[in-house]
C-alpha atoms as a PDB file:
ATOM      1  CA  UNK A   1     124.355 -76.374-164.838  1.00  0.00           C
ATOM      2  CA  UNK A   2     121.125 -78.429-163.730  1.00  0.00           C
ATOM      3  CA  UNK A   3     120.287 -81.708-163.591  1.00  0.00           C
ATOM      4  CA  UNK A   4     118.842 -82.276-166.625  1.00  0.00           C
ATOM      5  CA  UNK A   5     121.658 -80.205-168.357  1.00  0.00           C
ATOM      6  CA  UNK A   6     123.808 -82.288-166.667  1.00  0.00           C
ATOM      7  CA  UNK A   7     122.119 -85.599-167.818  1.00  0.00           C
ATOM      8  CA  UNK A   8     121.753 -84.304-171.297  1.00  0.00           C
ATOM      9  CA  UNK A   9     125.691 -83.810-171.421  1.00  0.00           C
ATOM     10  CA  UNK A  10     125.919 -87.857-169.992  1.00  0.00           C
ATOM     11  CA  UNK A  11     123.890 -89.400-172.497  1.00  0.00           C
ATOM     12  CA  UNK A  12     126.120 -87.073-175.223  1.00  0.00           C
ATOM     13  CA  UNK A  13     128.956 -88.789-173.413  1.00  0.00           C
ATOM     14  CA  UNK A  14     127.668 -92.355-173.798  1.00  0.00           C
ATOM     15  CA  UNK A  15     126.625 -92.079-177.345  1.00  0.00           C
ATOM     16  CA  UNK A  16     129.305 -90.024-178.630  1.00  0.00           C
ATOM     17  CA  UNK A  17     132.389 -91.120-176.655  1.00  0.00           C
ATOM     18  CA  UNK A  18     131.190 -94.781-175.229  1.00  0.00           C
ATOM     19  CA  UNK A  19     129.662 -95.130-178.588  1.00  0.00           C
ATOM     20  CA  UNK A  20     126.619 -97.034-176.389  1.00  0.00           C
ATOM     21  CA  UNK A  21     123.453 -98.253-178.731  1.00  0.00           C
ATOM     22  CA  UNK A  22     120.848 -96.074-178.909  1.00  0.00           C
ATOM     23  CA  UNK A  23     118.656 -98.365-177.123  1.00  0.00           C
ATOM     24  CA  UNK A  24     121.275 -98.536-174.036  1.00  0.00           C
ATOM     25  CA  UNK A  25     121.209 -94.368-173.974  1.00  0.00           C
ATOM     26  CA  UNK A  26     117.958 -94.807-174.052  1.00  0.00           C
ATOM     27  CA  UNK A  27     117.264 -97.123-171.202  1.00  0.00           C
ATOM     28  CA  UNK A  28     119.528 -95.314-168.941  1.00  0.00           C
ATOM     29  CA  UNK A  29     117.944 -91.855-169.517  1.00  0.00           C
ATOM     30  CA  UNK A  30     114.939 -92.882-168.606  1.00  0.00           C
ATOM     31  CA  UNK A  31     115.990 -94.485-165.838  1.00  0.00           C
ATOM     32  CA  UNK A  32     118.291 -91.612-164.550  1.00  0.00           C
ATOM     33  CA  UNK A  33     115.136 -89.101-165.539  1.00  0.00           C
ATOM     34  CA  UNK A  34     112.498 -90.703-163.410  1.00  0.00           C
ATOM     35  CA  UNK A  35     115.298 -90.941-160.584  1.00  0.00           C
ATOM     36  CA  UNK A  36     115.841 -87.211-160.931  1.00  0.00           C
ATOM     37  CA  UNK A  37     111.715 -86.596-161.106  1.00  0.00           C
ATOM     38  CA  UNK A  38     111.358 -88.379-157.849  1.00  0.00           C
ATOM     39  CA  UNK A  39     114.130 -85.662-155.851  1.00  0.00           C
ATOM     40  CA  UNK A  40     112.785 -82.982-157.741  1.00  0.00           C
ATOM     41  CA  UNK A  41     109.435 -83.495-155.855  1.00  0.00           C
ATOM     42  CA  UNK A  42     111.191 -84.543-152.705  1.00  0.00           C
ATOM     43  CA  UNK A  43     113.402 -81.455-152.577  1.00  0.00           C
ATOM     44  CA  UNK A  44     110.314 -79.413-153.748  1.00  0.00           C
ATOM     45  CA  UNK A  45     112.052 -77.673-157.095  1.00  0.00           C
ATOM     46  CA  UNK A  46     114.247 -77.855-159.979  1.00  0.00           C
ATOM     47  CA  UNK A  47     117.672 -79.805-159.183  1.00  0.00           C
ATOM     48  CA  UNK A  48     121.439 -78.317-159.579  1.00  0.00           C
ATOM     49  CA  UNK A  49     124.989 -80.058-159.375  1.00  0.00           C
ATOM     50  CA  UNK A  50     125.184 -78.860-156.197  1.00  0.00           C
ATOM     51  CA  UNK A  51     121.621 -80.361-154.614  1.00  0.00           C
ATOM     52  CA  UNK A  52     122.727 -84.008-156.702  1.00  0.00           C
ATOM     53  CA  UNK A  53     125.989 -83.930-154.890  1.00  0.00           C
ATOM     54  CA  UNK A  54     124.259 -83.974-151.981  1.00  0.00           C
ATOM     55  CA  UNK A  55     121.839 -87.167-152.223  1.00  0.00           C
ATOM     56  CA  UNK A  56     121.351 -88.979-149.276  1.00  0.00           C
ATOM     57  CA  UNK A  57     121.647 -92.708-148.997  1.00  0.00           C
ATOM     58  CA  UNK A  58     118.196 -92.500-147.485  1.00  0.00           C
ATOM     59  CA  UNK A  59     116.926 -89.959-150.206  1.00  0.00           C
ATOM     60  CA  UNK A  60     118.244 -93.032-152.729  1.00  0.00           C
ATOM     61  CA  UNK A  61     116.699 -95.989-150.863  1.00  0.00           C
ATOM     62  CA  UNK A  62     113.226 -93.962-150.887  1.00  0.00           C
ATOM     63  CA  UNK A  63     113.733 -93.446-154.243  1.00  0.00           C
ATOM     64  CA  UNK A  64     114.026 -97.581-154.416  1.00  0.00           C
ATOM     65  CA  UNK A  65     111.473 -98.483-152.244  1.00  0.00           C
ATOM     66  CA  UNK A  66     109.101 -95.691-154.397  1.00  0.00           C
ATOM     67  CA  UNK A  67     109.685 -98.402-157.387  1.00  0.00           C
ATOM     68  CA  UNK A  68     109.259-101.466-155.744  1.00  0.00           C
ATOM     69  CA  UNK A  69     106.003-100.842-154.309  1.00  0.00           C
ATOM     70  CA  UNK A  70     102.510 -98.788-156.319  1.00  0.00           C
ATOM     71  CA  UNK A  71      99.847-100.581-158.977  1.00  0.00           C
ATOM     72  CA  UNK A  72     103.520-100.949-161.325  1.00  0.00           C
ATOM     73  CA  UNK A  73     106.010-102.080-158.933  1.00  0.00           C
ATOM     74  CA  UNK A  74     109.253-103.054-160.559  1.00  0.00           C
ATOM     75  CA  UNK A  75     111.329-106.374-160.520  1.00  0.00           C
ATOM     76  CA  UNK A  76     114.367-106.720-158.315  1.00  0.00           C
ATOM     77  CA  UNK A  77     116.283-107.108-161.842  1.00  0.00           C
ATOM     78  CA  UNK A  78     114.869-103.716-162.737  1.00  0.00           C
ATOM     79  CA  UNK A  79     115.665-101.781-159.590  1.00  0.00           C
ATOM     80  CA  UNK A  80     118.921-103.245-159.889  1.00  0.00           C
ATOM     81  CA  UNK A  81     119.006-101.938-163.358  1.00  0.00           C
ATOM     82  CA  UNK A  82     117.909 -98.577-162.739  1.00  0.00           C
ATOM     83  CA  UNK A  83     120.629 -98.442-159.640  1.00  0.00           C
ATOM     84  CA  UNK A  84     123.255 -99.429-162.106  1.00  0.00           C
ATOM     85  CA  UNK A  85     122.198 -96.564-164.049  1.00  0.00           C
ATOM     86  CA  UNK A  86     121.923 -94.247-161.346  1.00  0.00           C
ATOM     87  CA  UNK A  87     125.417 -94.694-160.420  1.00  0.00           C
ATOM     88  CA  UNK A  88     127.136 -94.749-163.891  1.00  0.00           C
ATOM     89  CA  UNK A  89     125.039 -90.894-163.584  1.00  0.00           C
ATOM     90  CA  UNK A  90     126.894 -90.034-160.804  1.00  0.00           C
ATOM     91  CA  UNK A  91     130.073 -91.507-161.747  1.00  0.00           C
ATOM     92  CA  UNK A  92     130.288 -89.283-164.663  1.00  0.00           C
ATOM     93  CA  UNK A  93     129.169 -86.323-162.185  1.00  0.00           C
ATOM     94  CA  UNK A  94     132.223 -86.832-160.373  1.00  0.00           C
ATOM     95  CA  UNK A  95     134.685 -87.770-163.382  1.00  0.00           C
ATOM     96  CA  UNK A  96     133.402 -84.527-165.539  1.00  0.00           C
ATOM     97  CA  UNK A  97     131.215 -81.825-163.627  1.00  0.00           C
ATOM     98  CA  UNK A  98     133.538 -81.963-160.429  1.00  0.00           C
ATOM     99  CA  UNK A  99     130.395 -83.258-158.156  1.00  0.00           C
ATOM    100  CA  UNK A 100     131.448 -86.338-156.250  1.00  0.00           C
ATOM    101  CA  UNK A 101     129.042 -88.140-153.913  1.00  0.00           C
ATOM    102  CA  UNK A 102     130.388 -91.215-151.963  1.00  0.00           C
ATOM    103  CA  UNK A 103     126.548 -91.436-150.282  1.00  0.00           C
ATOM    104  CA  UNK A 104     125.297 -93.829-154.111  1.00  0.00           C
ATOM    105  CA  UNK A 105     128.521 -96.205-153.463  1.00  0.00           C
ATOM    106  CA  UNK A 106     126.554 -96.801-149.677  1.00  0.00           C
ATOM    107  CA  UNK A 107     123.349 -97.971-151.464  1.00  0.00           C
ATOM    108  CA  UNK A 108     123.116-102.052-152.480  1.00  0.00           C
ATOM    109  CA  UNK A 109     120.232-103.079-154.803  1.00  0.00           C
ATOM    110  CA  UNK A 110     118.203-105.693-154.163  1.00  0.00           C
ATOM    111  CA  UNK A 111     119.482-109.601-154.261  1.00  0.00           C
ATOM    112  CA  UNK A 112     118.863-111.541-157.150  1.00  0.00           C
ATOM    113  CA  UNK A 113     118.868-114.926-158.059  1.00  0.00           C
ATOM    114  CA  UNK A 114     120.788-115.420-161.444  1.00  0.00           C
ATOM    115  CA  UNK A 115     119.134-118.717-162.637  1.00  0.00           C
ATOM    116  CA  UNK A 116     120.203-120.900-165.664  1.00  0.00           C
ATOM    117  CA  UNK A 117     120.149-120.154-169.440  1.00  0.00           C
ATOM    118  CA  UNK A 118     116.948-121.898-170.653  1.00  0.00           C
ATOM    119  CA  UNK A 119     118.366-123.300-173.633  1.00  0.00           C
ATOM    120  CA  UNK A 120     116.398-125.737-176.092  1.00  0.00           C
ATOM    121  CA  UNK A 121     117.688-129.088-177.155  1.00  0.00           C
ATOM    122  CA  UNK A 122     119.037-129.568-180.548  1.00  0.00           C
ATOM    123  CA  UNK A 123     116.442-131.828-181.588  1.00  0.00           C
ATOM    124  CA  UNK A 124     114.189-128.904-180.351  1.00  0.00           C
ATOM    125  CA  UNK A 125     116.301-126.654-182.526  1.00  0.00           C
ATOM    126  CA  UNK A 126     116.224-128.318-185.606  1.00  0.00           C
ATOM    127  CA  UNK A 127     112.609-128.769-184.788  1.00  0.00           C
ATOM    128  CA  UNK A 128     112.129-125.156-185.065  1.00  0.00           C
ATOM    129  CA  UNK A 129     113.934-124.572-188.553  1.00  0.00           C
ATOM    130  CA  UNK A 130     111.881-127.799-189.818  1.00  0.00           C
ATOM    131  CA  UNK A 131     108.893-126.253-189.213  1.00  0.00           C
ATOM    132  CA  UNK A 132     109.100-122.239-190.572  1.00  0.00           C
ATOM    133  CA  UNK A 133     108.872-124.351-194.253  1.00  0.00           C
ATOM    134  CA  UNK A 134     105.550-126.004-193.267  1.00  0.00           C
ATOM    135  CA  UNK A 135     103.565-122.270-192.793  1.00  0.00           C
ATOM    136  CA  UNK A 136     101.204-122.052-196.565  1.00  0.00           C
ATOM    137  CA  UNK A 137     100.493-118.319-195.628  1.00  0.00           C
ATOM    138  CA  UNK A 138     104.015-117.456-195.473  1.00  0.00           C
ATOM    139  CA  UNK A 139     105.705-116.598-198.601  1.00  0.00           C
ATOM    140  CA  UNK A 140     109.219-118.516-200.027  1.00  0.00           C
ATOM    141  CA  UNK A 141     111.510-115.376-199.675  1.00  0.00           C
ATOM    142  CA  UNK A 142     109.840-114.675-195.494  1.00  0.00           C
ATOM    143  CA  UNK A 143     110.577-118.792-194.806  1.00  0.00           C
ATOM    144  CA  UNK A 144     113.557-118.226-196.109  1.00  0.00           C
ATOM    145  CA  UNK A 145     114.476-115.016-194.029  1.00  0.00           C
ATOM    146  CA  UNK A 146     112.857-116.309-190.747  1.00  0.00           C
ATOM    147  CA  UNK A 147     115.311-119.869-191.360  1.00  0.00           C
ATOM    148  CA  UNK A 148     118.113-117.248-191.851  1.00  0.00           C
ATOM    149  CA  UNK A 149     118.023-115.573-188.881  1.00  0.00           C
ATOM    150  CA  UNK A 150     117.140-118.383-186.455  1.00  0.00           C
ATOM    151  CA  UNK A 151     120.213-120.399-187.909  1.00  0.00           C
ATOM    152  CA  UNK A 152     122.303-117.570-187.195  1.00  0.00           C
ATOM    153  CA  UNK A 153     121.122-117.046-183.732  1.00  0.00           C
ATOM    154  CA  UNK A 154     121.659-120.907-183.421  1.00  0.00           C
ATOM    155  CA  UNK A 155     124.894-121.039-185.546  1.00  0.00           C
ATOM    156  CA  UNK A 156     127.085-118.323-184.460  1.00  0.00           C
ATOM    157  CA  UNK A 157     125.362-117.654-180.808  1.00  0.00           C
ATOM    158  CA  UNK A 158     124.347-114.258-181.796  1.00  0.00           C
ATOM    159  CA  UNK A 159     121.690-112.038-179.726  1.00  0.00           C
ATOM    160  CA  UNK A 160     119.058-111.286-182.194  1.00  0.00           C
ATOM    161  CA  UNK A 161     119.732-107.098-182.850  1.00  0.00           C
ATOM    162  CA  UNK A 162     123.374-108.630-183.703  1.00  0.00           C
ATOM    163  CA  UNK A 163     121.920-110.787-186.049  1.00  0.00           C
ATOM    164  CA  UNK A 164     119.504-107.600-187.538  1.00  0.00           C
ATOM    165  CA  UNK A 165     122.748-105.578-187.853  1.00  0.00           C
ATOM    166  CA  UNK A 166     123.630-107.274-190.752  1.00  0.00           C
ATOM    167  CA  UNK A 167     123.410-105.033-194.043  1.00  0.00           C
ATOM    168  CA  UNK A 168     123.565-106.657-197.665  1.00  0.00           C
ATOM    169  CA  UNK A 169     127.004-105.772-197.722  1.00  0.00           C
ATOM    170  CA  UNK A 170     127.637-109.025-195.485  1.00  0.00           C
ATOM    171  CA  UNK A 171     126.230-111.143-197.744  1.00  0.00           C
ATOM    172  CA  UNK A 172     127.199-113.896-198.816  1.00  0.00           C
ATOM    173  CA  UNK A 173     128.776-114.389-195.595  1.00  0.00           C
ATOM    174  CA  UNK A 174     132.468-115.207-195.367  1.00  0.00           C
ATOM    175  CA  UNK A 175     134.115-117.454-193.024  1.00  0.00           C
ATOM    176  CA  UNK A 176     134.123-115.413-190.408  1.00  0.00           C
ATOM    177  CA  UNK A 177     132.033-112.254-188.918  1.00  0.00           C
ATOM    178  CA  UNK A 178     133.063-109.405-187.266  1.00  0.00           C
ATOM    179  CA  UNK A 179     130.300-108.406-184.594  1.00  0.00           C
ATOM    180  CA  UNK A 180     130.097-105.525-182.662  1.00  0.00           C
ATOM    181  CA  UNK A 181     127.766-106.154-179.778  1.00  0.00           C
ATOM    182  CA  UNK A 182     126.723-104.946-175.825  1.00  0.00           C
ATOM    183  CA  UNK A 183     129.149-101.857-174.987  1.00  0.00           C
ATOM    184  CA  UNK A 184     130.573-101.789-178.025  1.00  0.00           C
ATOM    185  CA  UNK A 185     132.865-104.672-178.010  1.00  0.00           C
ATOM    186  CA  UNK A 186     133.696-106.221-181.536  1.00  0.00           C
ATOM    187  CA  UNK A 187     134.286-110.289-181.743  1.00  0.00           C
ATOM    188  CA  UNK A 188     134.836-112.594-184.419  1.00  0.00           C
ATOM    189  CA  UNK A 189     132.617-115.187-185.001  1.00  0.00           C
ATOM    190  CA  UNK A 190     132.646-118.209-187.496  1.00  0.00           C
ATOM    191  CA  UNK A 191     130.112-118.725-189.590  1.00  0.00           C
ATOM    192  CA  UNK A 192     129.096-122.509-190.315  1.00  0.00           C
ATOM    193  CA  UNK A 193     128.424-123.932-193.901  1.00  0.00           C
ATOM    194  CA  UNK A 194     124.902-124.435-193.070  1.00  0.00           C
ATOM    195  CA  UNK A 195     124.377-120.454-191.444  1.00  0.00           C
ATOM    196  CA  UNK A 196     125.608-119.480-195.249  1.00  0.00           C
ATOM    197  CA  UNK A 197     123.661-121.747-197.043  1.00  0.00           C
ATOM    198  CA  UNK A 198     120.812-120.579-195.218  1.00  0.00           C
ATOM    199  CA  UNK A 199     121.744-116.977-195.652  1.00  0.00           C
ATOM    200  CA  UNK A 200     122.337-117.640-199.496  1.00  0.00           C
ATOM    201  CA  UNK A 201     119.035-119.027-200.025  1.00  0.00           C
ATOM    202  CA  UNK A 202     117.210-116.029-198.310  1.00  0.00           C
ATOM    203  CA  UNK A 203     118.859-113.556-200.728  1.00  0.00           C
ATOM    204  CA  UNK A 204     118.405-115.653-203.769  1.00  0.00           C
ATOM    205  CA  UNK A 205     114.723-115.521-202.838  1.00  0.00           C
ATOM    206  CA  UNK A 206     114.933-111.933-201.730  1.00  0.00           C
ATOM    207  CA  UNK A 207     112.676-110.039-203.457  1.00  0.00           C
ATOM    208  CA  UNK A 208     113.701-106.548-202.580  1.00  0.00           C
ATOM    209  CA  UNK A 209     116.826-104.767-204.051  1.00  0.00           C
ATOM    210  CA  UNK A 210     118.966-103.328-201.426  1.00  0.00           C
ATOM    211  CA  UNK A 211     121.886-100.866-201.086  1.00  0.00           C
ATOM    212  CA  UNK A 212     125.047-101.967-199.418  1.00  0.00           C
ATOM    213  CA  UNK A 213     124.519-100.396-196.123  1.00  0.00           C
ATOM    214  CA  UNK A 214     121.105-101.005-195.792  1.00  0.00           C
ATOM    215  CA  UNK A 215     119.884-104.088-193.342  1.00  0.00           C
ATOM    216  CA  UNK A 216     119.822-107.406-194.871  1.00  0.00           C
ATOM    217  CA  UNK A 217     116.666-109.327-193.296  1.00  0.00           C
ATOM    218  CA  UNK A 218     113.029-106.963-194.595  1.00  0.00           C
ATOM    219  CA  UNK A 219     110.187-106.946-192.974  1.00  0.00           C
ATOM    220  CA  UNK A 220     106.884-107.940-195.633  1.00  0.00           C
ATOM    221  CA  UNK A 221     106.552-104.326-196.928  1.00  0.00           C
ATOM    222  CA  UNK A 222     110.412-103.761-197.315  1.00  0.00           C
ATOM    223  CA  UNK A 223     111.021-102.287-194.056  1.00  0.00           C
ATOM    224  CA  UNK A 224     113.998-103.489-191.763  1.00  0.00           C
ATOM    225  CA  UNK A 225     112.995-106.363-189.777  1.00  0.00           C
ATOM    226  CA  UNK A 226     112.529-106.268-186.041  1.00  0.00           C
ATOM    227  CA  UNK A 227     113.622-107.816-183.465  1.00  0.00           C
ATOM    228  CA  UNK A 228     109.433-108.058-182.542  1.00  0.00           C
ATOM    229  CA  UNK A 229     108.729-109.879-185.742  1.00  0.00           C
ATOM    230  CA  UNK A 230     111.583-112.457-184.831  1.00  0.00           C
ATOM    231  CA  UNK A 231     110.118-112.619-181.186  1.00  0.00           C
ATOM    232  CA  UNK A 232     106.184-113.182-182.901  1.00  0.00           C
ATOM    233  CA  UNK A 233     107.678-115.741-185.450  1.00  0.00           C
ATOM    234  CA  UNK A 234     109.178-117.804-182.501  1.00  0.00           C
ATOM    235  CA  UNK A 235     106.364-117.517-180.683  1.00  0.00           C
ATOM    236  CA  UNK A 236     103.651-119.205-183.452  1.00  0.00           C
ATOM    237  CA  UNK A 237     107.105-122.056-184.128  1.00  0.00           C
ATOM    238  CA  UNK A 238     106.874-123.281-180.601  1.00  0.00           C
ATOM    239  CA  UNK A 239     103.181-123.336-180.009  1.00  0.00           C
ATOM    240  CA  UNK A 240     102.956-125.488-183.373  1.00  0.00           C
ATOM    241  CA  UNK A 241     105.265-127.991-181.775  1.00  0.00           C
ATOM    242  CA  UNK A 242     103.797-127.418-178.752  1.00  0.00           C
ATOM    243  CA  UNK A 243     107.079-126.130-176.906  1.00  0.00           C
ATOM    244  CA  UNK A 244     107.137-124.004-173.352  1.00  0.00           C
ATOM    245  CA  UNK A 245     107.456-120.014-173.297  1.00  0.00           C
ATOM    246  CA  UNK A 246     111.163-120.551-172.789  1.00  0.00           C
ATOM    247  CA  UNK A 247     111.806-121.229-176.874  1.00  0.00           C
ATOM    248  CA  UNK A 248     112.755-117.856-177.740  1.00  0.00           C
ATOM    249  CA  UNK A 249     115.160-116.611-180.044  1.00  0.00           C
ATOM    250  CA  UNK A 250     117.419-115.777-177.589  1.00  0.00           C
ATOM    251  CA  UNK A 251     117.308-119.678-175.981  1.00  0.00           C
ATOM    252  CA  UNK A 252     118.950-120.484-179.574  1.00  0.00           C
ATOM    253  CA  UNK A 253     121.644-118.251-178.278  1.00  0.00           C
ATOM    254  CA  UNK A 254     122.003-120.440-174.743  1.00  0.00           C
ATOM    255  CA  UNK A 255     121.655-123.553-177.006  1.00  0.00           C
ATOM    256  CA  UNK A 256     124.758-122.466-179.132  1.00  0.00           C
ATOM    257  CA  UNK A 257     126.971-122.386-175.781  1.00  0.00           C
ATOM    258  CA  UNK A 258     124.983-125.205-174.378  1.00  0.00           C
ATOM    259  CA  UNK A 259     125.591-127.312-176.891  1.00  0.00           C
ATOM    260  CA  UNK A 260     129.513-126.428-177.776  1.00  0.00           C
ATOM    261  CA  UNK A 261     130.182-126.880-174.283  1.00  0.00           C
ATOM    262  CA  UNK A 262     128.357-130.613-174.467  1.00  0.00           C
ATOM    263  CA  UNK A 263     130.349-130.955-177.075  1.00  0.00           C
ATOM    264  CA  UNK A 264     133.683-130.753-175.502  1.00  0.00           C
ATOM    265  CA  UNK A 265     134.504-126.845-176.040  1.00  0.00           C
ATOM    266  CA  UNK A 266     136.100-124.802-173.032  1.00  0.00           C
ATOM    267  CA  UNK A 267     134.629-122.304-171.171  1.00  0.00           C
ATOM    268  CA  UNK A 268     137.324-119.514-172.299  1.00  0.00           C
ATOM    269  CA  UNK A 269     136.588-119.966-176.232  1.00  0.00           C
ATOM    270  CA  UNK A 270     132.480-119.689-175.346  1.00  0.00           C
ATOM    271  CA  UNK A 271     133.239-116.651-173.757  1.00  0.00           C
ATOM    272  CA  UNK A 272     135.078-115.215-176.483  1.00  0.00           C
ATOM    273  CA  UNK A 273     132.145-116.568-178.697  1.00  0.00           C
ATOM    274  CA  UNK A 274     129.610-115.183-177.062  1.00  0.00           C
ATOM    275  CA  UNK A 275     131.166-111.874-176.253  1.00  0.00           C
ATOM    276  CA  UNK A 276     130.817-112.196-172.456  1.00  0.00           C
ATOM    277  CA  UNK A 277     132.762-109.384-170.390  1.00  0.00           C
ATOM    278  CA  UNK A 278     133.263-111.612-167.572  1.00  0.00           C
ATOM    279  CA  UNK A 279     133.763-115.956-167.358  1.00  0.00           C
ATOM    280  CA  UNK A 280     131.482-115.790-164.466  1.00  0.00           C
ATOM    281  CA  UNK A 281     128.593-115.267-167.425  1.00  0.00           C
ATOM    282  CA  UNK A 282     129.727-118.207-169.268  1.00  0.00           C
ATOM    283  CA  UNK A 283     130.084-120.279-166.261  1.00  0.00           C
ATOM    284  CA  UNK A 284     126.337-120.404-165.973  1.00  0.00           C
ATOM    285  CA  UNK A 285     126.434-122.796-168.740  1.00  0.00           C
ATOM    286  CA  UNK A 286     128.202-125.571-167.092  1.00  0.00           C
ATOM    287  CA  UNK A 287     125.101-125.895-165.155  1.00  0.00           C
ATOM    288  CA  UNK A 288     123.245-126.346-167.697  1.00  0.00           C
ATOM    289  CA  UNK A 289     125.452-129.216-168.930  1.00  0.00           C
ATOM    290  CA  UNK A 290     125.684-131.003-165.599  1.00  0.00           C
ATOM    291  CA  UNK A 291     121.858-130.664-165.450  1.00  0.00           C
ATOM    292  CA  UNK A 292     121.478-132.145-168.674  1.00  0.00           C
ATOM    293  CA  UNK A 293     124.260-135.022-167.878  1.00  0.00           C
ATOM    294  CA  UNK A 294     122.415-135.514-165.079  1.00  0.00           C
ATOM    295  CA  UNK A 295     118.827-136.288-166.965  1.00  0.00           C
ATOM    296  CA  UNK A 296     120.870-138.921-169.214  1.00  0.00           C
ATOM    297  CA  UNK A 297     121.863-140.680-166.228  1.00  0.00           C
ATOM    298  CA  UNK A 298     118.646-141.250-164.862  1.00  0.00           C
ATOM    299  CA  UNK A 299     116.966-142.187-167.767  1.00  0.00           C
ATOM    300  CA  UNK A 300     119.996-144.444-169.174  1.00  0.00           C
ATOM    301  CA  UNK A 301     121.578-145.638-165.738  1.00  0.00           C
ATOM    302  CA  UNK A 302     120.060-149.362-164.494  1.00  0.00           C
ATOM    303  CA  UNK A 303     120.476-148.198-160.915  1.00  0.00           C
ATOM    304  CA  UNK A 304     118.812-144.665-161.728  1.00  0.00           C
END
């Protein structure tokens, strides 16, 4: 088998068996394929199991240092990224094709700073929703859709290709949702009185029919929506009320959490919530809170 057999049969594995998105198999296939190009040219030819069992550390960190530097350079977040994928690669070399190497386990990615969620404030928020009725070139049934899917992203804390997995078959929405998100993992989610009055209102004014598997929120023309359009909507919302780069659909996620947890919610039901894999992610909201606490105190405090 070669390399690129053997990468073939891996992304098989992750869609098939891991059942990973196909934007995940994606992403790490072409991170694992320019990996592979780069030790192709250093070894001078076509790789086999054999020549990727015996990667260097060294022949790894070139491979690295190759994407930090050049006219594209990449981010520490995406070397780390593409090292993460590089080693799930190997991983499964070892695990299925019998072709261990303990040299990738050697290699640490860069360091990276993991700052705070940039969530907005609820005024902010409600702010946002306001102001999708207020467009005159957008039609009834798109205000509706747009208020739909932000309140959802706001209202249940969903990331927004959860919220674009929804097929007419979901709607109206019950109490609860069952959402399958990163890796797979399913959660259940409430789903607030205002989320399904919002929801309601965009398929009254719906002016396509749909099947019951087909996605719920359409794009002008009748195509699905994507995640792009909900990305350009947000972007015209917050220069209108003359908000910073960091309103973006998925801040509406960070305010959910942010705002449970400033609420009084624990840290173990926002995980659950959210979908997290680890507390460790969740616990990046408590800075948040403090930071906000903080701001109150020095605005409200006479000895601030």
């Amino acid at each position: 088998m070669t390399a690129r057999e053997a990468l073939a049969a891996w992304l098989t594995h992750l869609a098939d068996e891991r059942r990973a998105s196909p934007r995940t198999v994606r992403a790490y296939g072409d991170n694992v394929l320019a990996y592979l190009n780069f030790i192709e040219g250093h070894n001078g030819g076509a790789l086999s199991l054999k020549d990727l069992g015996a990667v260097s550390a060294a022949d790894l960190r070139a491979y690295l240092a190759f994407r930090r530097s050049g006219d594209h350079p990449l981010s520490p977040r995406s070397v780390s990224q593409s090292l993460s994928s590089i080693r799930a690669f190997h991983r499964f070399l070892d695990a299925r094709l019998s072709t261990p190497n303990a040299a990738i386990g050697l290699v640490r990615g860069p360091r990276i700073k993991v700052g705070a969620p940039r969530p907005v404030s609820e005024d902010q928020a409600r702010g946002l929703l306001a102001e999708i009725a207020l467009d005159p070139d957008r039609e009834e049934w798109e205000a509706a859709r747009d208020e739909a899917v932000l309140t959802l992203l706001w209202g249940c804390g969903l990331r927004i290709s959860e919220g674009l997995s929804l097929t007419r078959a979901d709607a109206p929405l019950a109490e609860t949702l069952r959402i399958t998100g990163k890796g797979g993992k399913t959660r259940i989610v409430p789903v607030l009185d205002a989320v399904r009055a919002a929801v309601d209102a965009y398929v009254a004014a719906l002016p396509f029919v749909l099947a019951p598997n087909e996605p719920l929120f359409r794009a002008k023309r009748g195509g699905p929506l994507s995640p792009r359009h909900v990305q350009a909507a947000m972007q015209v919302l917050r220069g209108r009320l003359g908000l910073s780069d960091r309103a973006t659909p998925h801040a509406l996620r960070h305010s959910f959490a942010t705002h449970l947890l400033g609420a009084g919610a624990d840290l173990r039901s926002i995980q659950d919530l959210l979908g997290h894999a680890s507390l460790s992610t969740t616990q990046r909201y408590t800075q948040v809170d403090a930071e906000g606490l903080l701001a109150a105190y020095g605005k409200a405090h006479p000895r601030a």
